[in-house]
N, C-alpha and C. Protein backbone atom coordinates (compact mmCIF):
# COMPACT_ATOMS: atom_id res chain seq x y z
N UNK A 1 25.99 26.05 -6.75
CA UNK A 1 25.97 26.36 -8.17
C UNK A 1 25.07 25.36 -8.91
N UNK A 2 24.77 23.83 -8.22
CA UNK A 2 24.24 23.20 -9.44
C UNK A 2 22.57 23.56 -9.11
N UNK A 3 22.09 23.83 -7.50
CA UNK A 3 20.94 24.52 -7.84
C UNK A 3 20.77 25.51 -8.76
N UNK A 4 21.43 26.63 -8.59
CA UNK A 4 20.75 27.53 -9.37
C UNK A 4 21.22 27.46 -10.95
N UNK A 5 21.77 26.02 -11.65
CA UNK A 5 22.12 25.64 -12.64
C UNK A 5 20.70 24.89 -13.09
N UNK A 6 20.14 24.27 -12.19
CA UNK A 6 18.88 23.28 -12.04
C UNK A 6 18.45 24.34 -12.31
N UNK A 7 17.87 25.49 -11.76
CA UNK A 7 16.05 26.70 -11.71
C UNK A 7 16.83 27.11 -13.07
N UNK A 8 17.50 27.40 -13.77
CA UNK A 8 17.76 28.09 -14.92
C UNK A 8 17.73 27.20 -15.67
N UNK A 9 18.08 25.74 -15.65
CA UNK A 9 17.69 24.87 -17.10
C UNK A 9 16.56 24.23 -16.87
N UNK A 10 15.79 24.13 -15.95
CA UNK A 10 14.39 23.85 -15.57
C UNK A 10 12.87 25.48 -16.17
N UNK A 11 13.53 26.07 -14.96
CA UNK A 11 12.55 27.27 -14.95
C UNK A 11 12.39 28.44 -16.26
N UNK A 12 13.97 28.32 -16.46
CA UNK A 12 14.68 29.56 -17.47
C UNK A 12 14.98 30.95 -16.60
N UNK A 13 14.93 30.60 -15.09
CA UNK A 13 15.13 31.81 -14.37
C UNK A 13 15.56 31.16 -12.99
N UNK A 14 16.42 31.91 -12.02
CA UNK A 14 16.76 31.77 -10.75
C UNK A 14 16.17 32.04 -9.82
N UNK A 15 15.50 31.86 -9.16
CA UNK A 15 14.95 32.18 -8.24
C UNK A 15 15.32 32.29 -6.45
N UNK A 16 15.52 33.33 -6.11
CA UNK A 16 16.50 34.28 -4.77
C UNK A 16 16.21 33.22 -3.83
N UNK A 17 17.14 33.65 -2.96
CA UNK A 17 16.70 32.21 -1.53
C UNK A 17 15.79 33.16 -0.88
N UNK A 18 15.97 34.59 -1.04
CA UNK A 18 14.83 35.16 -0.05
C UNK A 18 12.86 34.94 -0.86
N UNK A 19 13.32 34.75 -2.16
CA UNK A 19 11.52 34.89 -2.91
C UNK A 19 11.26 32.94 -2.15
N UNK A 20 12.01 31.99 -2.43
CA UNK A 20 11.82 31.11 -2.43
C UNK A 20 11.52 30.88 -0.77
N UNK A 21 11.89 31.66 0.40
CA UNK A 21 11.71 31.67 2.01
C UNK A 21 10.36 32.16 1.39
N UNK A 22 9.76 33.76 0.97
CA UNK A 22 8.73 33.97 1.06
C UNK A 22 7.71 33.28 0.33
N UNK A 23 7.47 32.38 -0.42
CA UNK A 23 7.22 31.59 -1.57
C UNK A 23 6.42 30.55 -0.43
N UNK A 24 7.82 29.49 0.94
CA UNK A 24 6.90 28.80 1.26
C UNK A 24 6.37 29.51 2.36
N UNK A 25 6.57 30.22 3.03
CA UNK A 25 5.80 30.85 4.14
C UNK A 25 4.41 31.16 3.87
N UNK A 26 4.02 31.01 2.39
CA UNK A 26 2.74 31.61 1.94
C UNK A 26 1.94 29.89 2.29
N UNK A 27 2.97 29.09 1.88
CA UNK A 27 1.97 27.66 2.09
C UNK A 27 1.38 27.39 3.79
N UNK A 28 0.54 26.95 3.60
CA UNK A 28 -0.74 26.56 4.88
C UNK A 28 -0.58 25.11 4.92
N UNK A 29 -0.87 24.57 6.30
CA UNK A 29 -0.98 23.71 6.57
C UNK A 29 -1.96 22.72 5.95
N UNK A 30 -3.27 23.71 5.92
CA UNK A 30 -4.45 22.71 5.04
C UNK A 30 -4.16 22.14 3.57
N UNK A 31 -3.03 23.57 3.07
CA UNK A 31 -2.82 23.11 2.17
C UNK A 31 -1.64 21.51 2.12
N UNK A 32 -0.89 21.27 2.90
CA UNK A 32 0.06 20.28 2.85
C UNK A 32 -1.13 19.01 3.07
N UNK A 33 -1.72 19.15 4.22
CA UNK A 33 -2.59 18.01 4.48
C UNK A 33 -3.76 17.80 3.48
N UNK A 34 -4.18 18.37 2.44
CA UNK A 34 -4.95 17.85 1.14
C UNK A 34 -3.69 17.43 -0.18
N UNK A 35 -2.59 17.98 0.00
CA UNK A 35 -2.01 17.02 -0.89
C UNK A 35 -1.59 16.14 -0.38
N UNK A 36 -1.74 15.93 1.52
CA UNK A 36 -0.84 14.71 1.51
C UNK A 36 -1.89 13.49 1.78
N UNK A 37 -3.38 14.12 1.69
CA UNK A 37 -4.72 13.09 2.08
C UNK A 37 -4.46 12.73 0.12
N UNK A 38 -4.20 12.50 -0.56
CA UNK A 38 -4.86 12.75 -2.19
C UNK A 38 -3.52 11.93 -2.32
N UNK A 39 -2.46 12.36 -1.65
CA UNK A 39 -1.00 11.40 -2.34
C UNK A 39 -1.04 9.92 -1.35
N UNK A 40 -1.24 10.23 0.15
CA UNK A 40 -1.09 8.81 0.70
C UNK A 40 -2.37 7.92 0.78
N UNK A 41 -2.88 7.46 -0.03
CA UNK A 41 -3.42 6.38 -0.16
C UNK A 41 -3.46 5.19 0.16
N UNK A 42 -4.66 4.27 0.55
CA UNK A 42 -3.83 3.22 1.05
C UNK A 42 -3.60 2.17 0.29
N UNK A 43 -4.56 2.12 -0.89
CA UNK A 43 -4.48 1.53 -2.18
C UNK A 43 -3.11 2.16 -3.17
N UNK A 44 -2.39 3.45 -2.60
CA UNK A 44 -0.99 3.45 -3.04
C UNK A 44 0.64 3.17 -2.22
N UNK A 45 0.09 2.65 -1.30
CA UNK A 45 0.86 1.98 0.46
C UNK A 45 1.51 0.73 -0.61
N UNK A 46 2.57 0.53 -0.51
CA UNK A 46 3.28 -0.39 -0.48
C UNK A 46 4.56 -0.76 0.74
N UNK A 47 4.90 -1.72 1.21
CA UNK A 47 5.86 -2.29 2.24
C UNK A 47 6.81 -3.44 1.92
N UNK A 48 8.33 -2.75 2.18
CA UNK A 48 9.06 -3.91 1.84
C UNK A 48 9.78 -4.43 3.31
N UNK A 49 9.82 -5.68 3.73
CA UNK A 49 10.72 -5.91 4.92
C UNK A 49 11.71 -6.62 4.09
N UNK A 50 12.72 -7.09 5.32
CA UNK A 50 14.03 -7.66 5.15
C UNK A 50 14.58 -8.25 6.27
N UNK A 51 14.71 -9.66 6.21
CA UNK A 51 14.92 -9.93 8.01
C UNK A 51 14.11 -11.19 7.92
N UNK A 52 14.06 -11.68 9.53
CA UNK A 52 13.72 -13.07 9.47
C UNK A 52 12.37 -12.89 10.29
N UNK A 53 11.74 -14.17 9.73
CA UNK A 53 9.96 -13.32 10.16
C UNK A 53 9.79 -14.25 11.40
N UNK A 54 9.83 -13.79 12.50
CA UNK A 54 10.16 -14.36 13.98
C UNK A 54 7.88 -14.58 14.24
N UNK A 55 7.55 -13.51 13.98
CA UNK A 55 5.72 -13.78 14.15
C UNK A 55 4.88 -13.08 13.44
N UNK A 56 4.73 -14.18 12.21
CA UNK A 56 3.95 -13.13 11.45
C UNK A 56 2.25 -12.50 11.82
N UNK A 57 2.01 -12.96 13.35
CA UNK A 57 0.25 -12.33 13.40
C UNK A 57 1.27 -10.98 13.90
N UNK A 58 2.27 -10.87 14.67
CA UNK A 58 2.66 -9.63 15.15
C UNK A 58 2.78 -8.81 13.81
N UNK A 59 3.37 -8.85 13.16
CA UNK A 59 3.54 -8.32 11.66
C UNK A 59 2.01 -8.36 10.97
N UNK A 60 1.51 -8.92 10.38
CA UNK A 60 -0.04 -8.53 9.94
C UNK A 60 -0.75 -7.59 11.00
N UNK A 61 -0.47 -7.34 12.15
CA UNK A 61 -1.41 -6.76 12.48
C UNK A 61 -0.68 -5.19 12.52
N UNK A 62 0.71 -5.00 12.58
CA UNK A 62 1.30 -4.17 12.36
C UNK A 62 1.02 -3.55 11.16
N UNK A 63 0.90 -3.76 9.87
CA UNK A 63 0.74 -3.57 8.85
C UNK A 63 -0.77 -3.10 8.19
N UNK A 64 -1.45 -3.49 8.75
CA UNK A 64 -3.33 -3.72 8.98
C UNK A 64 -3.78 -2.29 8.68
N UNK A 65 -3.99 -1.89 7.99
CA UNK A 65 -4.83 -0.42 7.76
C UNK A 65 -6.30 -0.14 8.36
């Protein structure tokens, strides 16, 4: 219920689980891999660790783009 509470105070309409199956079946692969070349960046890459840093050349080079 709170999806189709979400597409009606979002969209102003519900949208079927069957339009929304045929909806992504229409998407292409090329298409995922140009939004996902345009979103992952490496100038938008950020990394957080947590833990004790036992070798950091092992870690820099892990990290190394």
């Amino acid at each position: 219920m709170m999806w189709i509470g979400e597409q009606y105070l979002s969209y102003g309409k519900i949208t079927s689980p069957r339009e929304l199956e045929e909806r992504l079946n229409e998407v292409r692969a090329g298409q995922i891999r140009a939004v996902a070349q345009d979103f992952f960046r490496p100038e938008r890459l950020n990394v957080a660790l947590v833990g004790p840093l036992k070798n950091e050349k092992r870690l820099l080079d892990w990290i190394r783009l």
